[in-house]
C-alpha atoms as a PDB file:
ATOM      1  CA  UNK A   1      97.736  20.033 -16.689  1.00  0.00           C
ATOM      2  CA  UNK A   2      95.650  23.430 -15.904  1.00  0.00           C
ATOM      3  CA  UNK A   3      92.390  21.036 -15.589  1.00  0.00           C
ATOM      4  CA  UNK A   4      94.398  19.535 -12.547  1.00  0.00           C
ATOM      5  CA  UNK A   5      95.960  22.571 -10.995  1.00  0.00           C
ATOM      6  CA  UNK A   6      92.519  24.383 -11.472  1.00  0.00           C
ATOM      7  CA  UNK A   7      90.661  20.956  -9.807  1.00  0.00           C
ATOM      8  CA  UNK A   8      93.402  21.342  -6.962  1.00  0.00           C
ATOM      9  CA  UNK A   9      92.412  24.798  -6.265  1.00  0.00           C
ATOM     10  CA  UNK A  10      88.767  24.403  -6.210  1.00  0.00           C
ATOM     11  CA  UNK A  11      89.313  21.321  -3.636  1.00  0.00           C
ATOM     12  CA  UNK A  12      92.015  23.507  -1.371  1.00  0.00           C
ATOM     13  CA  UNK A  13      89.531  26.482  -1.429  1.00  0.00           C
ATOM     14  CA  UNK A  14      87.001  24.351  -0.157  1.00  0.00           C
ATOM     15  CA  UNK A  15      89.052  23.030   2.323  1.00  0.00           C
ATOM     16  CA  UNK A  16      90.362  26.533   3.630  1.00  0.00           C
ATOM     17  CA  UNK A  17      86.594  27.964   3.736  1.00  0.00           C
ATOM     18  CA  UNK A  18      86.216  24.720   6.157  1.00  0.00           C
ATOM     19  CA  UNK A  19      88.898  25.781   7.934  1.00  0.00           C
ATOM     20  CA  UNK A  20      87.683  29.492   8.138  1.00  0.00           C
ATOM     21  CA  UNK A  21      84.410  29.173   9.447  1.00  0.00           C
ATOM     22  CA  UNK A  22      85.401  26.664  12.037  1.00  0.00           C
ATOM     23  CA  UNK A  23      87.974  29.282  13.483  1.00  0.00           C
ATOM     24  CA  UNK A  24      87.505  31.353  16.331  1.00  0.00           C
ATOM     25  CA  UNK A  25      88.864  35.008  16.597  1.00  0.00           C
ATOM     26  CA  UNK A  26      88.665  36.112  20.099  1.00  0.00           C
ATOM     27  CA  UNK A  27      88.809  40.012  20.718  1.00  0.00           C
ATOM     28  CA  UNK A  28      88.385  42.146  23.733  1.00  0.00           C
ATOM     29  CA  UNK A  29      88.020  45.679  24.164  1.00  0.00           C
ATOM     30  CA  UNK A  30      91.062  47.516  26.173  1.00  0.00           C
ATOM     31  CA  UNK A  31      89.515  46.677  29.344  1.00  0.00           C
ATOM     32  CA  UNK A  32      87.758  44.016  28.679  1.00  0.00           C
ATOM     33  CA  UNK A  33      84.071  45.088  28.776  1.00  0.00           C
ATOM     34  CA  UNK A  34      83.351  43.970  25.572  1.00  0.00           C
ATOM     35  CA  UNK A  35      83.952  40.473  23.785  1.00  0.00           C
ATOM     36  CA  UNK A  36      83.276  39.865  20.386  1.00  0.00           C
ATOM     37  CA  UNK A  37      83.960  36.182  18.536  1.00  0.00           C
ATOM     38  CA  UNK A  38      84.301  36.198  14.598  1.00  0.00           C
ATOM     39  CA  UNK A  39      85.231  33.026  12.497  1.00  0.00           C
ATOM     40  CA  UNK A  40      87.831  33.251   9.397  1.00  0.00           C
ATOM     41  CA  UNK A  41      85.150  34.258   7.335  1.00  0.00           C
ATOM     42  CA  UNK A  42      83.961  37.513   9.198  1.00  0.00           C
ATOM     43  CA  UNK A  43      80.972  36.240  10.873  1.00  0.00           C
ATOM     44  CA  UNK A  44      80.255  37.237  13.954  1.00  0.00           C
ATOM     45  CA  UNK A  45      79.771  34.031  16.508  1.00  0.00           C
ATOM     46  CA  UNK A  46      79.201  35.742  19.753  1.00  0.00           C
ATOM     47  CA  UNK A  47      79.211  39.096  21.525  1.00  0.00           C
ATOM     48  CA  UNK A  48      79.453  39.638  25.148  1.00  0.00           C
ATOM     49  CA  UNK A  49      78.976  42.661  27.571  1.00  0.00           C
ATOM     50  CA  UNK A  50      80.907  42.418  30.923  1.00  0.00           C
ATOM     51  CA  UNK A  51      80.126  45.372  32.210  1.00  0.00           C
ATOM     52  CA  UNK A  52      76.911  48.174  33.083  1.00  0.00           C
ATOM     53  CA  UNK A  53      76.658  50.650  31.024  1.00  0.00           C
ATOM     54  CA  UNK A  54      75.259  53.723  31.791  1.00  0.00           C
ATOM     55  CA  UNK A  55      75.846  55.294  28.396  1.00  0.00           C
ATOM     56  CA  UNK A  56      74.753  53.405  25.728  1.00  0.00           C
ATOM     57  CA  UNK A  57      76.813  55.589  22.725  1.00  0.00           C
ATOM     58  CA  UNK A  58      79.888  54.084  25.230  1.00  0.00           C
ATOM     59  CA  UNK A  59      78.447  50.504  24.572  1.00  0.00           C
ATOM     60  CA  UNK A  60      77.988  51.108  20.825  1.00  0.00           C
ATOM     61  CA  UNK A  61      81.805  52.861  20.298  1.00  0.00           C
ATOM     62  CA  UNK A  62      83.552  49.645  22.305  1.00  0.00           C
ATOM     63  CA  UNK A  63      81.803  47.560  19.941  1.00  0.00           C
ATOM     64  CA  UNK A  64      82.271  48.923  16.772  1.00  0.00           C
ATOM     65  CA  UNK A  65      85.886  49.518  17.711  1.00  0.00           C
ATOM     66  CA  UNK A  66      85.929  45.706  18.761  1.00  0.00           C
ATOM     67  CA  UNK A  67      84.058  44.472  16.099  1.00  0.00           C
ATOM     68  CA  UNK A  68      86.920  45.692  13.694  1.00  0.00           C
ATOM     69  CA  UNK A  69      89.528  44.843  14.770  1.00  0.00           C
ATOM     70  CA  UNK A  70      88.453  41.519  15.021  1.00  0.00           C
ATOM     71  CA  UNK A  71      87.138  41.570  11.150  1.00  0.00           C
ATOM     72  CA  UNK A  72      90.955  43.029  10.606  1.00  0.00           C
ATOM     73  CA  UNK A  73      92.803  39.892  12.117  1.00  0.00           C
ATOM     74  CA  UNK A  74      90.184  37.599  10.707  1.00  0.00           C
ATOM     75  CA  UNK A  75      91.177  39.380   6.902  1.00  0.00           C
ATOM     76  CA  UNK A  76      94.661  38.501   7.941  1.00  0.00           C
ATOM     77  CA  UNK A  77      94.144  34.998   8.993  1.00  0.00           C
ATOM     78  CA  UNK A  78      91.997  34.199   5.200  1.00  0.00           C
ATOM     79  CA  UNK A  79      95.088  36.349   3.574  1.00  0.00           C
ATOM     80  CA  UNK A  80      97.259  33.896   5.492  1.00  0.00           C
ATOM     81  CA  UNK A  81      95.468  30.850   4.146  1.00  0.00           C
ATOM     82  CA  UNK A  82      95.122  31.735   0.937  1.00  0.00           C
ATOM     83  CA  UNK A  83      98.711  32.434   0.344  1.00  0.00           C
ATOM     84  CA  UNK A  84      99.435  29.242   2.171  1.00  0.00           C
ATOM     85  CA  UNK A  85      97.331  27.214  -0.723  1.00  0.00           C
ATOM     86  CA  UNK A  86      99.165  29.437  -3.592  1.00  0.00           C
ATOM     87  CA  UNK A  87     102.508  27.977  -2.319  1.00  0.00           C
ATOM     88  CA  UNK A  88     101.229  24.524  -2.136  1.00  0.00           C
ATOM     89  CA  UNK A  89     100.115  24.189  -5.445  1.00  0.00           C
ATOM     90  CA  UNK A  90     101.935  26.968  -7.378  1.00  0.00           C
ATOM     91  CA  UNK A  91     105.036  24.988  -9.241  1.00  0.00           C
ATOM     92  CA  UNK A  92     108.102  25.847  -7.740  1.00  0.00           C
ATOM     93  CA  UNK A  93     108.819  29.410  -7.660  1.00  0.00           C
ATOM     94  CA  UNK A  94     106.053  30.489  -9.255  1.00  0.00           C
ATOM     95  CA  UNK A  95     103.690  31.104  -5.758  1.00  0.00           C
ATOM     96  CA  UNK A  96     105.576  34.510  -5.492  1.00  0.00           C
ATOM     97  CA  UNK A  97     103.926  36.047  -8.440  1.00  0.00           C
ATOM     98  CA  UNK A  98     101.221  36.458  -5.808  1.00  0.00           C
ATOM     99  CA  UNK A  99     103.345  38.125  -3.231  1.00  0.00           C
ATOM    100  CA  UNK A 100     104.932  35.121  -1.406  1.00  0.00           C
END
């Protein structure tokens, strides 16, 4: 029974780090001058600059700001998934031992 549930896991969390690294995480600074992509597994897929910037400690504070919170949503999204395959294959009742 546990050799099953355990070779259900292992085939679910290969499917959901699939899923994470082919999503896209879009975030923008407050105005928009700075872009930054991540997938569901915290890489960074592109960054973009749409404005001139005079000040490049400006540039480096709109992207580290960016950056995170686009590593924060992407934590969310895996937390998300994860949870989503502990109620799938947890027997009934039983996923919300892991806070579902």
């Amino acid at each position: 029974m546990f050799d099953d549930i355990l070779g259900d896991v292992n085939e679910q969390q290969e499917k959901i780090e699939a899923k994470l690294k082919e999503m896209e995480i879009l975030k923008k600074s407050e105005h928009g001058e700075v872009e930054v992509i991540v997938n569901g597994k915290k890489d960074i897929v592109d960054i973009t600059i749409n404005k001139q910037f005079e000040d490049s400690a400006e540039l480096e504070d709109l992207l580290v700001l960016t950056i995170n919170e686009a590593m924060k949503e992407a934590d969310g999204v895996a937390a998300k998934e994860t949870q989503d395959l502990l109620n799938s294959i947890m027997p009934g009742g039983l996923s919300g031992l892991f806070g579902g």
